[in-house]
C-alpha atoms as a PDB file:
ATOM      1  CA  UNK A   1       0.110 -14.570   6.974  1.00  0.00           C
ATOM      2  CA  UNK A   2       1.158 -18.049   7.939  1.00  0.00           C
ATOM      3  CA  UNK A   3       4.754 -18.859   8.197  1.00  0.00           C
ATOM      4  CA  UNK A   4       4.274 -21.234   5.247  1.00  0.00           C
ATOM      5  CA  UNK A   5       2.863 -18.480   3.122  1.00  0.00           C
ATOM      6  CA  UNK A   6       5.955 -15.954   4.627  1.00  0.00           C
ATOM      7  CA  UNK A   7       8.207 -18.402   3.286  1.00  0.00           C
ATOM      8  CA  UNK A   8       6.323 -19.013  -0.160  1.00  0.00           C
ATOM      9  CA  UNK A   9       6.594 -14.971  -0.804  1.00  0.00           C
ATOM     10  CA  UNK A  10       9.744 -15.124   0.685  1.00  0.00           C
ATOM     11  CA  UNK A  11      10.967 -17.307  -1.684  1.00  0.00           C
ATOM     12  CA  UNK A  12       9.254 -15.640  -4.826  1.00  0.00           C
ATOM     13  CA  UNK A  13      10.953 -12.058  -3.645  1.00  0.00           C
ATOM     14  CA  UNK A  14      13.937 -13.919  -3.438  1.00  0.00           C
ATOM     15  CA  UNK A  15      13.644 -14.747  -7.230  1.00  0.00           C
ATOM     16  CA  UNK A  16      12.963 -11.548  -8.251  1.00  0.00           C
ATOM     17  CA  UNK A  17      16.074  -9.650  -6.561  1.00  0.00           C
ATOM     18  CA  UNK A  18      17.949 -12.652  -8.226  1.00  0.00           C
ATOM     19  CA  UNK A  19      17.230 -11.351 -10.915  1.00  0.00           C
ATOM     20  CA  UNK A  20      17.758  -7.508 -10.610  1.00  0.00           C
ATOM     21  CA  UNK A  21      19.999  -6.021 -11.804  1.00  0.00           C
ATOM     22  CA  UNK A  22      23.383  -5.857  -9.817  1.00  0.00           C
ATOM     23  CA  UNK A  23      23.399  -2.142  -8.895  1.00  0.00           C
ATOM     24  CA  UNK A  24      20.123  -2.362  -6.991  1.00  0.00           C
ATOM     25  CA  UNK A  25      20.797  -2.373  -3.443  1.00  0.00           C
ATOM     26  CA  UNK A  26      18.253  -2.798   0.008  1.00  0.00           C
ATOM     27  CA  UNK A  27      16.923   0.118   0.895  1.00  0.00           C
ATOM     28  CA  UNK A  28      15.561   1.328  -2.876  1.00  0.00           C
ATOM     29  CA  UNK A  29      15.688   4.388  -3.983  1.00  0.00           C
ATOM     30  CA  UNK A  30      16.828   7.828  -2.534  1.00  0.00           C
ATOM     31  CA  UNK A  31      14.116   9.572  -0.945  1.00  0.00           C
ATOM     32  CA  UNK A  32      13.083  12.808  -1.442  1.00  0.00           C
ATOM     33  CA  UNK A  33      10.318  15.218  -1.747  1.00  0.00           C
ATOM     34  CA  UNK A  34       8.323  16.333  -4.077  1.00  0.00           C
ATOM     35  CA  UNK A  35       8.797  18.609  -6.677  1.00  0.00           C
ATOM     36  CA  UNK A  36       7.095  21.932  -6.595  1.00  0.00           C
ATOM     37  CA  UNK A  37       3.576  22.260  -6.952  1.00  0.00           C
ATOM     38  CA  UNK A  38       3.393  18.525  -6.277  1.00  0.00           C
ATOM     39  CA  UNK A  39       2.257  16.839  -3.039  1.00  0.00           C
ATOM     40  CA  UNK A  40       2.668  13.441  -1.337  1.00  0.00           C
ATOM     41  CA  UNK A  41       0.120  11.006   0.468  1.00  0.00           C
ATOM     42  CA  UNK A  42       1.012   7.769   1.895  1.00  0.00           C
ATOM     43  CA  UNK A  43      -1.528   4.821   2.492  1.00  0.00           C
ATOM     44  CA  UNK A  44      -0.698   1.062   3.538  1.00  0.00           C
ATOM     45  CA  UNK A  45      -3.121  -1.351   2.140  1.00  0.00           C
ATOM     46  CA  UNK A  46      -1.199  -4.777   2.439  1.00  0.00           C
ATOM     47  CA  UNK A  47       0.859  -5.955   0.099  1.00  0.00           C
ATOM     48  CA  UNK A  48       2.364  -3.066  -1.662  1.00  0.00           C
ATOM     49  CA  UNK A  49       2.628  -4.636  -5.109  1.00  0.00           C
ATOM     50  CA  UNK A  50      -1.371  -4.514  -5.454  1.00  0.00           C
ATOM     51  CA  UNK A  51      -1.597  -0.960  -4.579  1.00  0.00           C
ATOM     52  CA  UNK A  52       0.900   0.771  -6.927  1.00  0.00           C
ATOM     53  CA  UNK A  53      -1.420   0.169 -10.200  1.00  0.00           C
ATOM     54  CA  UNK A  54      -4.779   1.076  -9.038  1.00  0.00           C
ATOM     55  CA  UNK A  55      -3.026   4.941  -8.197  1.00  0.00           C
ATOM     56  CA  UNK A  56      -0.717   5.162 -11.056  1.00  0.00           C
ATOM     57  CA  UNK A  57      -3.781   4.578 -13.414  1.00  0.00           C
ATOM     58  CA  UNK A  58      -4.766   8.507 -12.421  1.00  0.00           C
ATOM     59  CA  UNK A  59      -4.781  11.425 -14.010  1.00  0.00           C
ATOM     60  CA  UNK A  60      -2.898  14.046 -11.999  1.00  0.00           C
ATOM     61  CA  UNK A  61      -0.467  10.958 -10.455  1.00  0.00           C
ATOM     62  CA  UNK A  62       3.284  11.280 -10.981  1.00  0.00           C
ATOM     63  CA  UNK A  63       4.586   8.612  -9.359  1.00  0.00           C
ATOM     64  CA  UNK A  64       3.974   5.903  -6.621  1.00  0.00           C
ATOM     65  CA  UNK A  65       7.146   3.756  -4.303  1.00  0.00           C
ATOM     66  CA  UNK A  66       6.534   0.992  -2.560  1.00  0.00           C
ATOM     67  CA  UNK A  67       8.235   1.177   0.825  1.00  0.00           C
ATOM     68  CA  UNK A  68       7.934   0.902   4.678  1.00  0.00           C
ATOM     69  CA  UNK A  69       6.774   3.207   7.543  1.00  0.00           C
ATOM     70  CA  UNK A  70       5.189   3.717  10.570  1.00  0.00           C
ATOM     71  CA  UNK A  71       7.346   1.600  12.872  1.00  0.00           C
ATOM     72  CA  UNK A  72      10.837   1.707  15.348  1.00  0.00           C
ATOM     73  CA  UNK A  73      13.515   0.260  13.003  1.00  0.00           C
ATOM     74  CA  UNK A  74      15.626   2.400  10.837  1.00  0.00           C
ATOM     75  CA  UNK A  75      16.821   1.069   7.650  1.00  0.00           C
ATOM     76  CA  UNK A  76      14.121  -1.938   7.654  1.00  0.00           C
ATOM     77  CA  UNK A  77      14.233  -4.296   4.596  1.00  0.00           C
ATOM     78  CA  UNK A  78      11.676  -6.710   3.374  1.00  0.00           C
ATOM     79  CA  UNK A  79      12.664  -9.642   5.072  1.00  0.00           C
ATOM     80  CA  UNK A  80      12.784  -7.825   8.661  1.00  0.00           C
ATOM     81  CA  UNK A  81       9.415  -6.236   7.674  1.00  0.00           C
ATOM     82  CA  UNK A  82       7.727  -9.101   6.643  1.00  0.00           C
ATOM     83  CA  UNK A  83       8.871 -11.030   9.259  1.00  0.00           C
ATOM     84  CA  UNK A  84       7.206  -8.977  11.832  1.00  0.00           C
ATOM     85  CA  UNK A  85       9.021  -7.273  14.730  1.00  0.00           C
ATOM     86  CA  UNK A  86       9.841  -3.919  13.265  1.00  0.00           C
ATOM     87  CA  UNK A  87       6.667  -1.608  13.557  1.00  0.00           C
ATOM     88  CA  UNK A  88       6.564  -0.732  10.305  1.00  0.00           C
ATOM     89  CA  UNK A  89       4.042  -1.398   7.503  1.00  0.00           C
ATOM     90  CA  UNK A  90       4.112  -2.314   4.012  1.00  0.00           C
ATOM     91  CA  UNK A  91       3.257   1.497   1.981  1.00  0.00           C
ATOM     92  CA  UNK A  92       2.631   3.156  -0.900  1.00  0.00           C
ATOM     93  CA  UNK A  93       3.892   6.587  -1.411  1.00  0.00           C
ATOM     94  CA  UNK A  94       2.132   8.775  -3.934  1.00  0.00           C
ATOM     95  CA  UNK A  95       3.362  11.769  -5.473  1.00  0.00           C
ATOM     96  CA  UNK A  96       0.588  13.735  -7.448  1.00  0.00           C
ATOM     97  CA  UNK A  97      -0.782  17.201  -8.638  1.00  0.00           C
ATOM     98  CA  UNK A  98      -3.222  18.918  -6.806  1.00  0.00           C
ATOM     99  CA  UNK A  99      -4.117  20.827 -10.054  1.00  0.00           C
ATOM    100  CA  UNK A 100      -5.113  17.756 -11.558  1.00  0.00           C
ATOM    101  CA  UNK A 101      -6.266  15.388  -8.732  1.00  0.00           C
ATOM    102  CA  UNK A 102      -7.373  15.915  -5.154  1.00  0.00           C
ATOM    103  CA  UNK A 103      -6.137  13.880  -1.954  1.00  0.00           C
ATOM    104  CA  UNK A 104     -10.262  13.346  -1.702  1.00  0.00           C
ATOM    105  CA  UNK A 105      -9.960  11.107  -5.443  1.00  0.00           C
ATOM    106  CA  UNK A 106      -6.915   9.302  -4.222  1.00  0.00           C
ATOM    107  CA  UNK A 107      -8.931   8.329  -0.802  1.00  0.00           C
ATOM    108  CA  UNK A 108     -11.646   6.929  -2.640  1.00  0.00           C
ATOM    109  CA  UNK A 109      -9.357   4.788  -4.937  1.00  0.00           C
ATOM    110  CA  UNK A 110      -7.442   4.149  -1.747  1.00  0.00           C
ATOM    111  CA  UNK A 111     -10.945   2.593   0.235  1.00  0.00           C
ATOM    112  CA  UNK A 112     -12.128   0.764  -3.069  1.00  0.00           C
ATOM    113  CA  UNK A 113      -8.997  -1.512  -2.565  1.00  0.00           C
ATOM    114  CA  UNK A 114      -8.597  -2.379   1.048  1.00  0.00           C
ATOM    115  CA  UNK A 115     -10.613  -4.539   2.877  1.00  0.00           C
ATOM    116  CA  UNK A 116     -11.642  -1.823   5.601  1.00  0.00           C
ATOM    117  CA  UNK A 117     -13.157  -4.481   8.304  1.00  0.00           C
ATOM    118  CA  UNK A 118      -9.927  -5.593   8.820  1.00  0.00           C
ATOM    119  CA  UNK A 119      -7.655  -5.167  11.208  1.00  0.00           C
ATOM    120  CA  UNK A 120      -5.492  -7.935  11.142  1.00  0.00           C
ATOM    121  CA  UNK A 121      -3.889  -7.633   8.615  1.00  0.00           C
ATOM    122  CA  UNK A 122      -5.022  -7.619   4.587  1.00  0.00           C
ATOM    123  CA  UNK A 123      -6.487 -10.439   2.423  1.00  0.00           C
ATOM    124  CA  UNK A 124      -3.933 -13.622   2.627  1.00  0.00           C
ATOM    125  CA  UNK A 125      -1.117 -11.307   4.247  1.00  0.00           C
ATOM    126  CA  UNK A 126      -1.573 -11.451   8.010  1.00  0.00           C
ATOM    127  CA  UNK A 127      -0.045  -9.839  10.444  1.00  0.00           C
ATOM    128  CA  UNK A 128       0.596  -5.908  12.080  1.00  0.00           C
ATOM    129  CA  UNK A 129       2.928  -4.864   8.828  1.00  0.00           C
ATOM    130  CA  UNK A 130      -0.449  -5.808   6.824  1.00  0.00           C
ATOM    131  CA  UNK A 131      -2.705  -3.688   8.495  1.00  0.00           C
ATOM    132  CA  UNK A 132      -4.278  -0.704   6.548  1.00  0.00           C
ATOM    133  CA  UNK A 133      -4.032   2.661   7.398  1.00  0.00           C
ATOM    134  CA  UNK A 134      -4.076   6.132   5.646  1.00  0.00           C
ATOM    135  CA  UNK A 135      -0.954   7.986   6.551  1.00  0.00           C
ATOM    136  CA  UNK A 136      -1.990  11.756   6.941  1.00  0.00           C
ATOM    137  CA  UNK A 137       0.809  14.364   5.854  1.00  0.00           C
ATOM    138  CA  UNK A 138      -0.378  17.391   7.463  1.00  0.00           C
ATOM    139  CA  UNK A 139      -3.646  18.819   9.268  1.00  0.00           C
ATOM    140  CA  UNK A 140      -5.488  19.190   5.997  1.00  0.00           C
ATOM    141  CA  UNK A 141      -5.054  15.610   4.811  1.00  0.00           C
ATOM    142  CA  UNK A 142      -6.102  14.171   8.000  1.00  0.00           C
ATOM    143  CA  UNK A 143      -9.561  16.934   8.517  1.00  0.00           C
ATOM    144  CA  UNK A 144      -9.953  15.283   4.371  1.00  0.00           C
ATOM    145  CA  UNK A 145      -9.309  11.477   5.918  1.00  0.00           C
ATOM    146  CA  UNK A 146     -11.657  12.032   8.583  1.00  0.00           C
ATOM    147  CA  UNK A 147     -14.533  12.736   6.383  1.00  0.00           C
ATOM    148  CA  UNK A 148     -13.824  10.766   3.938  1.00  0.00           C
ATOM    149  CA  UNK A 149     -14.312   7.672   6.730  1.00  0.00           C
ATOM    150  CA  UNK A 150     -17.564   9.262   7.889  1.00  0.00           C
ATOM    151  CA  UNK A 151     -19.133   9.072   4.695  1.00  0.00           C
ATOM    152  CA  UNK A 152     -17.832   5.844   4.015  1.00  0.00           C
ATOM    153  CA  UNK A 153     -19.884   5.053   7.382  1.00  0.00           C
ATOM    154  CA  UNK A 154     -23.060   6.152   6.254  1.00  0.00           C
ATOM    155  CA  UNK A 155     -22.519   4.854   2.546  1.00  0.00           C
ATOM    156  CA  UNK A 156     -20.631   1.351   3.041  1.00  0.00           C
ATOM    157  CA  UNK A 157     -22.382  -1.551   1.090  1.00  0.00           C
ATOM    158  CA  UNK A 158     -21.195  -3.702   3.817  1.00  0.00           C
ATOM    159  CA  UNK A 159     -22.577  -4.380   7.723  1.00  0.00           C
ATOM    160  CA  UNK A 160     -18.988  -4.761   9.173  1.00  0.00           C
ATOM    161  CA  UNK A 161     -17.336  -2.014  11.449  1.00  0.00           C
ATOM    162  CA  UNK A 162     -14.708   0.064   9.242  1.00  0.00           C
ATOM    163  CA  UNK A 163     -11.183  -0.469  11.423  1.00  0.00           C
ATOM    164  CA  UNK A 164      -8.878   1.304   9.208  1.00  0.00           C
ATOM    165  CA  UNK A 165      -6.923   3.548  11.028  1.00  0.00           C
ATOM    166  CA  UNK A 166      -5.875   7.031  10.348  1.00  0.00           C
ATOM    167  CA  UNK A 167      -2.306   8.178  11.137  1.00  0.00           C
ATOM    168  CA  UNK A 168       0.050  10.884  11.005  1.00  0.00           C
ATOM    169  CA  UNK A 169       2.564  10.220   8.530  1.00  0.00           C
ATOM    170  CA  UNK A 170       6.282   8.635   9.393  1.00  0.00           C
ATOM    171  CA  UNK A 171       9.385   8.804   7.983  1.00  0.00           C
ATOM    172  CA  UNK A 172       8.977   6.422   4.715  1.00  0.00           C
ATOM    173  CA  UNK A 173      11.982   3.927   3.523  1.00  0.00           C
ATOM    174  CA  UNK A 174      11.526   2.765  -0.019  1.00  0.00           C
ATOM    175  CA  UNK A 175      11.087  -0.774  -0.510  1.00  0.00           C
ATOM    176  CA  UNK A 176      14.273  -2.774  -2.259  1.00  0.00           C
ATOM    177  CA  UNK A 177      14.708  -1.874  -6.065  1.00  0.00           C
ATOM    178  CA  UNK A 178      13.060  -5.707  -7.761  1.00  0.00           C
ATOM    179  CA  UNK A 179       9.759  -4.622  -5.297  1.00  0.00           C
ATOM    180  CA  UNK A 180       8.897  -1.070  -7.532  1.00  0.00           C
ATOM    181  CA  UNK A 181       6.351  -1.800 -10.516  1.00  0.00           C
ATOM    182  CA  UNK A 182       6.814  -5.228  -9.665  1.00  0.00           C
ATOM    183  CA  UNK A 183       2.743  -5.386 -11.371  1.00  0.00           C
ATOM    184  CA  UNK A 184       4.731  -4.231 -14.490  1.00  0.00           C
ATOM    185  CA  UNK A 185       8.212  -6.040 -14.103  1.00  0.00           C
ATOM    186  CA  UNK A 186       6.973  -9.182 -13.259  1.00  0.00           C
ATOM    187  CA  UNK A 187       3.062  -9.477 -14.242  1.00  0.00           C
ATOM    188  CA  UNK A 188       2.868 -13.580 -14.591  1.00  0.00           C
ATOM    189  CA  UNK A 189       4.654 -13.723 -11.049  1.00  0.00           C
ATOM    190  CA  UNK A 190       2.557 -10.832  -9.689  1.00  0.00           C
ATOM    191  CA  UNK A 191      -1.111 -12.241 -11.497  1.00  0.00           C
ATOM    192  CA  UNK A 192      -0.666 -16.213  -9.535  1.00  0.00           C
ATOM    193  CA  UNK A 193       0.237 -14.170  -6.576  1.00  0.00           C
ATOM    194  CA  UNK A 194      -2.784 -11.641  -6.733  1.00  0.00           C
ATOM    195  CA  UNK A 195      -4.927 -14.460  -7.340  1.00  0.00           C
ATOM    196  CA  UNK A 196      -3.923 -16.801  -4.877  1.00  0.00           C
ATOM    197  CA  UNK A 197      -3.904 -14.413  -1.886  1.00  0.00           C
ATOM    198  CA  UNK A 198      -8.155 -13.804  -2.979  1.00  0.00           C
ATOM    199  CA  UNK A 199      -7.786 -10.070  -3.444  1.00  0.00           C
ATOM    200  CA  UNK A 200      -9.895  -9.848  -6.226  1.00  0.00           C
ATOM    201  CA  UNK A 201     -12.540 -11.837  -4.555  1.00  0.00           C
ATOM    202  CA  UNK A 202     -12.729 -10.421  -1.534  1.00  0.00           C
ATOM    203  CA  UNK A 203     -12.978  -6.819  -3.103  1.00  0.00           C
ATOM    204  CA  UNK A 204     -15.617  -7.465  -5.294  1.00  0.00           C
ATOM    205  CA  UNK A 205     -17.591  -8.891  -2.377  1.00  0.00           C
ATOM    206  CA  UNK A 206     -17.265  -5.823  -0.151  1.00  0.00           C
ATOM    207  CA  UNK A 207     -17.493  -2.861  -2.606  1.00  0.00           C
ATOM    208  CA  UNK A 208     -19.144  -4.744  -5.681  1.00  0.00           C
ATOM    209  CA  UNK A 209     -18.693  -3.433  -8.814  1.00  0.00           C
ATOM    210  CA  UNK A 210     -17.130  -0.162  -7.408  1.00  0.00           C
ATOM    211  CA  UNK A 211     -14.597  -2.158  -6.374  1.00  0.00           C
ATOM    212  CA  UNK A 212     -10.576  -0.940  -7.358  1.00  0.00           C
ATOM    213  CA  UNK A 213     -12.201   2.422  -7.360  1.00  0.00           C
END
């Protein structure tokens, strides 16, 4: 991401909180875990506004945040984040039911909307706190991650060397209150920005028509 385009989103984020309401405050929401019977997996995939809808359309989902993990600075917010510096990554955090969904679904919906060749970042967001990666909770998720990547391997409709990373999971920091459902709070704002950063486009040229998953 250029420093021109940093500023541009800057400036549109800096709208939006405008406009919040006056209780929210940096650092989101409170964080805690999941209810019983529920479980929690945590991918990056660029800008974090793109990748709440595709998982909350599920079945089985209860819930994604928007947040930051993976790096060295407690208590980041979006400015130090985006700014580069702090280690950590823009996320999604998804709560779901195993009963009704497996991790496996959520990694295919997860691969359908990165740009896995990538490792510099995603689409018109450059930059380390960019970068995709699938955040692994425990030994199970990761073994699932693993294979999941293989077969992508053997299956991709694409020549390019998959670069995504797999991790184990970090503490996660939820984003600032005006960036959850921001797809839903602010869909104009959100559309000219999906569009202009060539998401879409660049999707549907990877993965075709499976593309979003």
């Amino acid at each position: 991401m250029t420093r021109k385009e940093v500023r541009w989103r800057s400036r549109l984020c800096g709208v939006v909180a405008a406009a919040a309401m006056l209780g929210a405050v940096a650092g989101g929401y409170a964080q805690e875990g999941p209810a019983q019977g529920l479980a929690t997996a945590t991918f990056a995939g660029g800008c974090f506004w793109c990748m709440e809808g595709p998982f909350d359309e599920l079945e089985g989902v209860v819930s994604t945040t928007s947040g930051y993990t993976g790096g060295h600075t407690p208590n980041p917010t979006y400015e130090a984040v985006s700014g580069g510096g702090t280690g950590h990554v823009e996320a999604v955090q998804v709560v779901y039911d195993p009963a009704k969904i497996g991790y496996e679904r959520l990694l295919e919906v997860f691969w359908r909307n990165i740009d896995p060749t990538d490792d510099g970042g995603q689409f018109c967001d450059r930059g380390s706190q960019y970068r995709a990666a699938v955040f692994a909770h425990d030994d199970q998720q990761r073994g699932l991650a693993e294979l999941s990547k293989a077969a992508l391997l053997k299956s991709r409709p694409f020549r390019a060397a998959i670069v995504t990373e797999i991790v184990p999971a970090a503490e996660f920091h939820p984003a600032e209150g005006y960036h959850q459902d921001y797809y839903q709070t602010n869909p104009v704002r959100y559309k000219f920005y999906r569009y202009r950063c060539g998401r879409d486009q660049r999707l549907e040229s990877l993965w075709g028509k499976r593309s979003g998953g």
